[in-house]
C-alpha atoms as a PDB file:
ATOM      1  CA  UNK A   1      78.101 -18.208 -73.917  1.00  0.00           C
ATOM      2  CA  UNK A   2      81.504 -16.892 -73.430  1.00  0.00           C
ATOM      3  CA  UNK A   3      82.623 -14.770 -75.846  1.00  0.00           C
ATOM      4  CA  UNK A   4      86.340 -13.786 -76.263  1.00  0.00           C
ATOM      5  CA  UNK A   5      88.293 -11.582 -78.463  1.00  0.00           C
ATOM      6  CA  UNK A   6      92.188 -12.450 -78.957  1.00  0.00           C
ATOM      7  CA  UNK A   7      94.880  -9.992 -79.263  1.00  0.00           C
ATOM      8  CA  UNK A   8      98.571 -11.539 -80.168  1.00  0.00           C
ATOM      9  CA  UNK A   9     101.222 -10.537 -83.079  1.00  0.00           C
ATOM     10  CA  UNK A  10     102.260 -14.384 -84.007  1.00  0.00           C
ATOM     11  CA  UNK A  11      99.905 -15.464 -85.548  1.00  0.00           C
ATOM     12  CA  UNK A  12     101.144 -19.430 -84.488  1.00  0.00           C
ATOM     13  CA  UNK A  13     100.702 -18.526 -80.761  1.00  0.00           C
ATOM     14  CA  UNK A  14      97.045 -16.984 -81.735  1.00  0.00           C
ATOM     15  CA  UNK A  15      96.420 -20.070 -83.590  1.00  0.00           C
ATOM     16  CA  UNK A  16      97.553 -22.305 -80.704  1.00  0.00           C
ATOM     17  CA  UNK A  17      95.059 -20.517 -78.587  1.00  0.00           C
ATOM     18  CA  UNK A  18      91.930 -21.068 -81.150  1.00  0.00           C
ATOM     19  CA  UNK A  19      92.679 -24.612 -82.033  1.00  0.00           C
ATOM     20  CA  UNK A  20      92.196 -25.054 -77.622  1.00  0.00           C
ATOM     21  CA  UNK A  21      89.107 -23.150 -77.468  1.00  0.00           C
ATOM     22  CA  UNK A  22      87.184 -24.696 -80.670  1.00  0.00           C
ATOM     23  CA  UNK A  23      86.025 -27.178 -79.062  1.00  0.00           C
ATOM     24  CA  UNK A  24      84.902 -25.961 -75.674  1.00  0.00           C
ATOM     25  CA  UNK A  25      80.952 -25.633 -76.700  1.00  0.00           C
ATOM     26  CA  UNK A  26      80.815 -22.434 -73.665  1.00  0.00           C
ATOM     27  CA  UNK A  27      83.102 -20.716 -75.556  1.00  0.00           C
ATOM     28  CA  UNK A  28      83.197 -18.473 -78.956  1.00  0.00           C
ATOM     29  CA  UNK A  29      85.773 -16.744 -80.423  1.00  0.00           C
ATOM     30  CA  UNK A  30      84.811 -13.331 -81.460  1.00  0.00           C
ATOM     31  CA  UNK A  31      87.650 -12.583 -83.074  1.00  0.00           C
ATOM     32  CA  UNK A  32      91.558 -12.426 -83.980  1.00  0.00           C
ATOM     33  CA  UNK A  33      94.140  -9.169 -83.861  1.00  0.00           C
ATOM     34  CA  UNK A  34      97.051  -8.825 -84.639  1.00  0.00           C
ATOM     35  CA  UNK A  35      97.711  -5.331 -83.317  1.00  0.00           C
ATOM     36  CA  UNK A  36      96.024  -3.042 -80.615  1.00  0.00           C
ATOM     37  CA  UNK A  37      94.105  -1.047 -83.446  1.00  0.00           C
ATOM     38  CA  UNK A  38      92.907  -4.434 -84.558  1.00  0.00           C
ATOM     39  CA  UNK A  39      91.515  -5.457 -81.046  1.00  0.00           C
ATOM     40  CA  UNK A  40      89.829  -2.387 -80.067  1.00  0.00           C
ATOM     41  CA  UNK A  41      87.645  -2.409 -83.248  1.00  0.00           C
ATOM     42  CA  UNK A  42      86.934  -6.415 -82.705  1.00  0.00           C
ATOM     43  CA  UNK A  43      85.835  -5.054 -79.239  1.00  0.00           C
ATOM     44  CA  UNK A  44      83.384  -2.045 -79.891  1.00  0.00           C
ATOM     45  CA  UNK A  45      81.889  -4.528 -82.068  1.00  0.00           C
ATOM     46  CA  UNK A  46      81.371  -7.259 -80.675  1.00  0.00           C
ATOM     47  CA  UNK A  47      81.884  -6.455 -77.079  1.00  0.00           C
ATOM     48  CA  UNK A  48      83.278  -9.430 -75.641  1.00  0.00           C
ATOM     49  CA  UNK A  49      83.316 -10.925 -72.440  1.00  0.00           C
ATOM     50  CA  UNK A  50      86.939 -12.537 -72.241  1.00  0.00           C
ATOM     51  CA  UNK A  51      89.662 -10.242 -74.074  1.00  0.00           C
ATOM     52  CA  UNK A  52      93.006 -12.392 -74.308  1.00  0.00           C
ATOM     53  CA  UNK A  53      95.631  -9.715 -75.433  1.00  0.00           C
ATOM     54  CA  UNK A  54      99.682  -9.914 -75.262  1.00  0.00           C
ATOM     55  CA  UNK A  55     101.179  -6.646 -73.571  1.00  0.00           C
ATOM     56  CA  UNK A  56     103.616  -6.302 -76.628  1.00  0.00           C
ATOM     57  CA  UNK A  57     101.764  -5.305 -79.616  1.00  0.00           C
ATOM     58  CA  UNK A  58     102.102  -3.132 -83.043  1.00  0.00           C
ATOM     59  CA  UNK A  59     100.384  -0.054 -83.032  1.00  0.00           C
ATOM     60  CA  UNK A  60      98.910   0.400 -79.588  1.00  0.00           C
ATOM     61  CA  UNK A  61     100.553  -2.162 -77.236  1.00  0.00           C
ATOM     62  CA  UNK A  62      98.296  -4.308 -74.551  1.00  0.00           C
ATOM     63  CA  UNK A  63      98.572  -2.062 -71.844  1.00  0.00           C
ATOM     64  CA  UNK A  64      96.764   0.975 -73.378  1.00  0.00           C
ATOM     65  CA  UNK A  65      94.357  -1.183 -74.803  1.00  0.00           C
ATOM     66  CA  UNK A  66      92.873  -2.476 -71.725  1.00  0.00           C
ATOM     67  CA  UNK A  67      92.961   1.173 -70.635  1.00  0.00           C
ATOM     68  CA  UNK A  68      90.258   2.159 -73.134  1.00  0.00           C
ATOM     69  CA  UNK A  69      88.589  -0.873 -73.234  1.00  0.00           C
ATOM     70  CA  UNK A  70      88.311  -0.779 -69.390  1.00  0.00           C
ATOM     71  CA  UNK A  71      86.779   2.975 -69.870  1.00  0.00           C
ATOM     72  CA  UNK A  72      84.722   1.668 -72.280  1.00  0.00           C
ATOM     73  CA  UNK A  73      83.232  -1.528 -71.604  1.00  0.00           C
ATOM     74  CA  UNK A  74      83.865  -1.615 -68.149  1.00  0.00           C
ATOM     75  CA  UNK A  75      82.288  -5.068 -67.901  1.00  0.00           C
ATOM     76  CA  UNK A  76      84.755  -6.508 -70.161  1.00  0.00           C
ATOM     77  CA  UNK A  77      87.315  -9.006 -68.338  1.00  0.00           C
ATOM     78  CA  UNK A  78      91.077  -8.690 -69.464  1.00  0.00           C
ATOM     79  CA  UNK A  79      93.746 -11.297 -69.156  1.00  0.00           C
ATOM     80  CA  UNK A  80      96.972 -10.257 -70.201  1.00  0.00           C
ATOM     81  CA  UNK A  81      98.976 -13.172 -72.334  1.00  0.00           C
ATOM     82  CA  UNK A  82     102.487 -12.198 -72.385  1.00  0.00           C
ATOM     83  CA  UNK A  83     106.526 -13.284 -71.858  1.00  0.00           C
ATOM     84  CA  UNK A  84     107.052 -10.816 -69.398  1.00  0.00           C
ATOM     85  CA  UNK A  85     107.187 -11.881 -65.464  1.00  0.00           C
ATOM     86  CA  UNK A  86     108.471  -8.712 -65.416  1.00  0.00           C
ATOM     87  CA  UNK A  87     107.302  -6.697 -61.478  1.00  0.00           C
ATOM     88  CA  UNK A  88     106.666  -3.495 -64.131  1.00  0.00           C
ATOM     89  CA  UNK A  89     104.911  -5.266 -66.881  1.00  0.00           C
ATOM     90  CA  UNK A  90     102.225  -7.276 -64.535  1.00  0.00           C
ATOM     91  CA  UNK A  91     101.604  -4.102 -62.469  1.00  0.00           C
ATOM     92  CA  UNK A  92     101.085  -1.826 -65.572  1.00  0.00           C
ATOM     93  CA  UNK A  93      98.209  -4.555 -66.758  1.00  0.00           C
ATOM     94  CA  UNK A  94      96.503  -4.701 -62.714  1.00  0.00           C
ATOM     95  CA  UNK A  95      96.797  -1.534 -62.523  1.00  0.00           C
ATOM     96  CA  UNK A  96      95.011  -0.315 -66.208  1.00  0.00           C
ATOM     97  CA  UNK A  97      92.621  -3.026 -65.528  1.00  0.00           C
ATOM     98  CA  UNK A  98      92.971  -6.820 -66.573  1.00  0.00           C
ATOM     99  CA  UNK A  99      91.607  -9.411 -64.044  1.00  0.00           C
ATOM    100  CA  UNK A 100      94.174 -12.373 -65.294  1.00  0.00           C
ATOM    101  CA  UNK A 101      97.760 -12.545 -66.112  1.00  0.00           C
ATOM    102  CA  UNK A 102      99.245 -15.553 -67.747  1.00  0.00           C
ATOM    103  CA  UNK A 103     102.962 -16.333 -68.945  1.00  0.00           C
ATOM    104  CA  UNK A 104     102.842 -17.602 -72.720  1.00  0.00           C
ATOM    105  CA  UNK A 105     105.280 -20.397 -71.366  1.00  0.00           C
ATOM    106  CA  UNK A 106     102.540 -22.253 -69.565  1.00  0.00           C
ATOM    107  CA  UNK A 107     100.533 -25.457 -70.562  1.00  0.00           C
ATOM    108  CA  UNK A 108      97.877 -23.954 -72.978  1.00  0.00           C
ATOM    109  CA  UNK A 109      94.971 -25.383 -70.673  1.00  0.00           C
ATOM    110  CA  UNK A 110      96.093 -22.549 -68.394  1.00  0.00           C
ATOM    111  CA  UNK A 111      94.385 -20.419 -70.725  1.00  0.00           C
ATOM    112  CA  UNK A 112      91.186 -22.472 -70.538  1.00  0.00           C
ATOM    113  CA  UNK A 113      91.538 -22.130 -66.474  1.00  0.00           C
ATOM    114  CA  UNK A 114      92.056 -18.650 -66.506  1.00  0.00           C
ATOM    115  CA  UNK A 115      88.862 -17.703 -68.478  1.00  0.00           C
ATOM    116  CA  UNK A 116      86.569 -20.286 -66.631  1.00  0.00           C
ATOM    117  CA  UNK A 117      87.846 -18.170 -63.277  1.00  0.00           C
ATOM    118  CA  UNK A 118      87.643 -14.366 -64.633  1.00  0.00           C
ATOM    119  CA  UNK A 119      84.429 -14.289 -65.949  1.00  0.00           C
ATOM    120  CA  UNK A 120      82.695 -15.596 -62.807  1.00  0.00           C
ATOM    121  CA  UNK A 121      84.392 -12.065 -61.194  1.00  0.00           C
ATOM    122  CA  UNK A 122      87.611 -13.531 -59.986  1.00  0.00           C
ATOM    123  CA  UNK A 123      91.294 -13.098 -60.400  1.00  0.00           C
ATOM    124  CA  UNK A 124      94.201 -15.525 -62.323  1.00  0.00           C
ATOM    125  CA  UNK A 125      97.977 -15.201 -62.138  1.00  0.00           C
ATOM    126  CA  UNK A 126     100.254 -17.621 -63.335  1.00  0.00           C
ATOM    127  CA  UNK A 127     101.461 -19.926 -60.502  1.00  0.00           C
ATOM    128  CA  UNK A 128     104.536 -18.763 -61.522  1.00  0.00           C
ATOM    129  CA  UNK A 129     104.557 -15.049 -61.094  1.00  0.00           C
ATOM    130  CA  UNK A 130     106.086 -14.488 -57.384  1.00  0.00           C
ATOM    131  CA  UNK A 131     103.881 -12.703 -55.296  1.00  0.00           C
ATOM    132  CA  UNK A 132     105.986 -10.668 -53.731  1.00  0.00           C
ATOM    133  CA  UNK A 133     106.135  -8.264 -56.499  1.00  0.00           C
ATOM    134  CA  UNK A 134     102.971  -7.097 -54.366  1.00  0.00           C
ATOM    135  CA  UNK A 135     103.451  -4.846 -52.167  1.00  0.00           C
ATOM    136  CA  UNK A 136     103.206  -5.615 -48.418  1.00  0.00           C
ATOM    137  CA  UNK A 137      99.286  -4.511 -48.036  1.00  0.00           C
ATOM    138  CA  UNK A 138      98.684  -6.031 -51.264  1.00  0.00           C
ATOM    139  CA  UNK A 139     100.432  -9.792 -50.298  1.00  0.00           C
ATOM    140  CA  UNK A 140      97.406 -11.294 -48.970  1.00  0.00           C
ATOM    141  CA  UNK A 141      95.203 -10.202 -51.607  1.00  0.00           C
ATOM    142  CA  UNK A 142      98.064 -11.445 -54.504  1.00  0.00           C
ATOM    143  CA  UNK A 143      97.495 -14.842 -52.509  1.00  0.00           C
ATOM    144  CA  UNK A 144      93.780 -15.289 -52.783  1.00  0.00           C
ATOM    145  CA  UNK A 145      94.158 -13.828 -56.465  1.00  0.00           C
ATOM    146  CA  UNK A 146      96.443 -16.915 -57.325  1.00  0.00           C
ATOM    147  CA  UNK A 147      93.740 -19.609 -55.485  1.00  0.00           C
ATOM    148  CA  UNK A 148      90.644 -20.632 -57.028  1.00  0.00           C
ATOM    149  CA  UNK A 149      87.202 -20.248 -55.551  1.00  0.00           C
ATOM    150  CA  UNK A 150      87.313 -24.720 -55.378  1.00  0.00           C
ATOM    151  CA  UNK A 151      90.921 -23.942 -53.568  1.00  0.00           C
ATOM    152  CA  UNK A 152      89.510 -21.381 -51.276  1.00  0.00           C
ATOM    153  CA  UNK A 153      86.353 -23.279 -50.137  1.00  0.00           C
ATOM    154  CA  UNK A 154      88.810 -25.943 -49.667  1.00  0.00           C
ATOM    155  CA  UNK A 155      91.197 -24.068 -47.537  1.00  0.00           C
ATOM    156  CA  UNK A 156      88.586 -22.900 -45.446  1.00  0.00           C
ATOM    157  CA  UNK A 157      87.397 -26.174 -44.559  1.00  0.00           C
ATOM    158  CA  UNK A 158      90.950 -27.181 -43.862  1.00  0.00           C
ATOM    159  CA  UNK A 159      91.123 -24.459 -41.384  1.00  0.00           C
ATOM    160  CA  UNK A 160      87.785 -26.022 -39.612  1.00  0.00           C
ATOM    161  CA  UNK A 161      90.270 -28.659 -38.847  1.00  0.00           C
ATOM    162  CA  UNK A 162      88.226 -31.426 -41.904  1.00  0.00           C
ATOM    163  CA  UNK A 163      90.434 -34.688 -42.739  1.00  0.00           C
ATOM    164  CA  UNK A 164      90.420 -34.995 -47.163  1.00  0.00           C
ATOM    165  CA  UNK A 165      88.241 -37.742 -46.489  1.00  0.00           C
ATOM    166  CA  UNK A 166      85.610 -35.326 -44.727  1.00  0.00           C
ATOM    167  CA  UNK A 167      85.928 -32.231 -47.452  1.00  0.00           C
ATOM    168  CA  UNK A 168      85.944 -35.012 -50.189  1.00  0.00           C
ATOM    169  CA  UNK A 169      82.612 -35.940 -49.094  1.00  0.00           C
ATOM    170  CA  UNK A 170      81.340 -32.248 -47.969  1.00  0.00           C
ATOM    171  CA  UNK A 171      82.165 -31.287 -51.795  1.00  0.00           C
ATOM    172  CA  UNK A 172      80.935 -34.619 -53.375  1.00  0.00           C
ATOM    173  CA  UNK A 173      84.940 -35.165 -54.695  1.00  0.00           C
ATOM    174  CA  UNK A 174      87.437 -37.910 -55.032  1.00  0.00           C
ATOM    175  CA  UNK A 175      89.880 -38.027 -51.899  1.00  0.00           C
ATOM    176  CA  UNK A 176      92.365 -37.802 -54.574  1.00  0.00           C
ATOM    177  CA  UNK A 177      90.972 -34.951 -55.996  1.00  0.00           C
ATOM    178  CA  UNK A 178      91.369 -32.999 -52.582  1.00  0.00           C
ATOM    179  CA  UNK A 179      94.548 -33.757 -52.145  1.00  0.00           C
ATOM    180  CA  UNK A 180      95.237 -32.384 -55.697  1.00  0.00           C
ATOM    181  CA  UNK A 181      93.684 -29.533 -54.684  1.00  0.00           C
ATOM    182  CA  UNK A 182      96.165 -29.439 -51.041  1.00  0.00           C
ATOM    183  CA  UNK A 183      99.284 -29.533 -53.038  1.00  0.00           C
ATOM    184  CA  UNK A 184      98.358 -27.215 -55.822  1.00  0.00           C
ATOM    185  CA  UNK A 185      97.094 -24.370 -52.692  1.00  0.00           C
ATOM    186  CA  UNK A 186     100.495 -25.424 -50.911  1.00  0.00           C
ATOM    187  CA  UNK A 187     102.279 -24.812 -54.220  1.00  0.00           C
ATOM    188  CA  UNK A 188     100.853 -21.469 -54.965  1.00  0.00           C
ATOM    189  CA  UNK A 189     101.075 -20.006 -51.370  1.00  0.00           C
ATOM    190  CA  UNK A 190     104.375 -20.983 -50.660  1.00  0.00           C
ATOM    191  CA  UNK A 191     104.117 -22.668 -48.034  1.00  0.00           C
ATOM    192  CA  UNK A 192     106.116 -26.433 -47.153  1.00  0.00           C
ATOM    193  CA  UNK A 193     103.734 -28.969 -46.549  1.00  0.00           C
ATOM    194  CA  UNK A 194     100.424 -30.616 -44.788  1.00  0.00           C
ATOM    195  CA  UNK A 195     101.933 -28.500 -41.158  1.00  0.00           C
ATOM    196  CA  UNK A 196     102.282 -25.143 -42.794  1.00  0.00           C
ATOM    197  CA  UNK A 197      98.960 -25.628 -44.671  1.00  0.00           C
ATOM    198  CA  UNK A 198      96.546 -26.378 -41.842  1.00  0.00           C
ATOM    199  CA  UNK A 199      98.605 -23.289 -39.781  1.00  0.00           C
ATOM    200  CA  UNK A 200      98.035 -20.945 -42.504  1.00  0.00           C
ATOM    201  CA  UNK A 201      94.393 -22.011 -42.998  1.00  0.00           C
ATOM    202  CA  UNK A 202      93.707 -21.492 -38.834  1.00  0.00           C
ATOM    203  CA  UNK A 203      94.744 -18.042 -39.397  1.00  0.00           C
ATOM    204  CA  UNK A 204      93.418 -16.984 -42.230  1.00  0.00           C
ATOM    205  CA  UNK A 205      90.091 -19.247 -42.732  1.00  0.00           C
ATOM    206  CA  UNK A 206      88.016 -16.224 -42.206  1.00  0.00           C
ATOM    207  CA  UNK A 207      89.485 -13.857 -44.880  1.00  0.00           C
ATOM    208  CA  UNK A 208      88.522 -16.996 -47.455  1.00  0.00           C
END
């Protein structure tokens, strides 16, 4: 079971978020804050798997709150829920600890995507936080953060040079479901197109 904690100050958006999750019979919410006081006592008692917490809160804001719950329950995956695409804000939440960082702008399933991906030890940003708030060492990394572990396997096979018809049947998928998967990787890298795709995939297949 995953459990999850949820840290937002409107109440609607928090709400929102619950009304997604009810039904998903993996998940359980733990519990609601409102404030940063609020979510670290939710978390020393029920120690959660999945903490969902804006970076803008009363009291102690998001930020410092995955700071101590890091030092705390180091085990505990943070995604950081906020408005800000800000290069300052995202950096501030890597760099205290969160594994995911989602824009409250985005399709709600995002949410549901995120979670699925961070507690099986990966990384989620937003497809639409630019990656080149990374620094230059870190650009490669900020790439294979934004893919999924499907979307890496994939690109990896791409780079062995496989048709969608080929990795379709390698991964027991629909063609169609491949080529999903092609435009959402050429999306989030980038890059312009089937050319660009199988170029980057050559050179990089073995750091996927």
């Amino acid at each position: 079971m995953i459990t999850i904690a949820i840290a937002e100050d409107h109440q609607s958006l928090i709400d929102g978020v619950e009304l997604l999750l009810r039904y998903e019979e993996e998940i359980s919410i733990v519990g609601m804050a409102n404030d940063g006081e609020e979510l670290l006592d939710i978390v020393r008692k029920k120690q959660p798997k999945i903490v969902l917490t804006d970076i803008r809160m009363p009291k102690i804001d998001g930020i410092a709150a995955t700071k101590i719950i890091k030092k705390e329950f180091p085990h505990t995956k943070i995604i950081a829920f906020s408005m800000f695409d800000q290069e300052d804000a995202i950096k501030q939440m890597v760099d205290a600890g969160a594994s995911g960082y989602l824009l409250k702008n985005s399709p709600l399933e995002e949410v549901l995507s995120a979670i699925h991906q961070v507690v099986q030890g990966e990384t989620y940003f937003d497809a639409a936080i630019d990656i080149s708030l990374f620094s230059e060492d870190g650009k490669q990394s900020a790439k294979k953060q934004l893919l999924s572990k499907s979307e890496r396997e994939i690109l990896k096979l791409i780079g062995q040079g496989k048709t969608s018809s080929e990795i379709a049947a390698i991964r027991f998928n629909s063609v169609s479901t491949v080529e999903t998967h092609r435009k959402n990787i050429i999306r989030k890298l980038g890059l312009h197109g089937k050319g660009e795709l199988l170029r980057y995939a050559i050179e990089k297949k073995y750091n996927f």
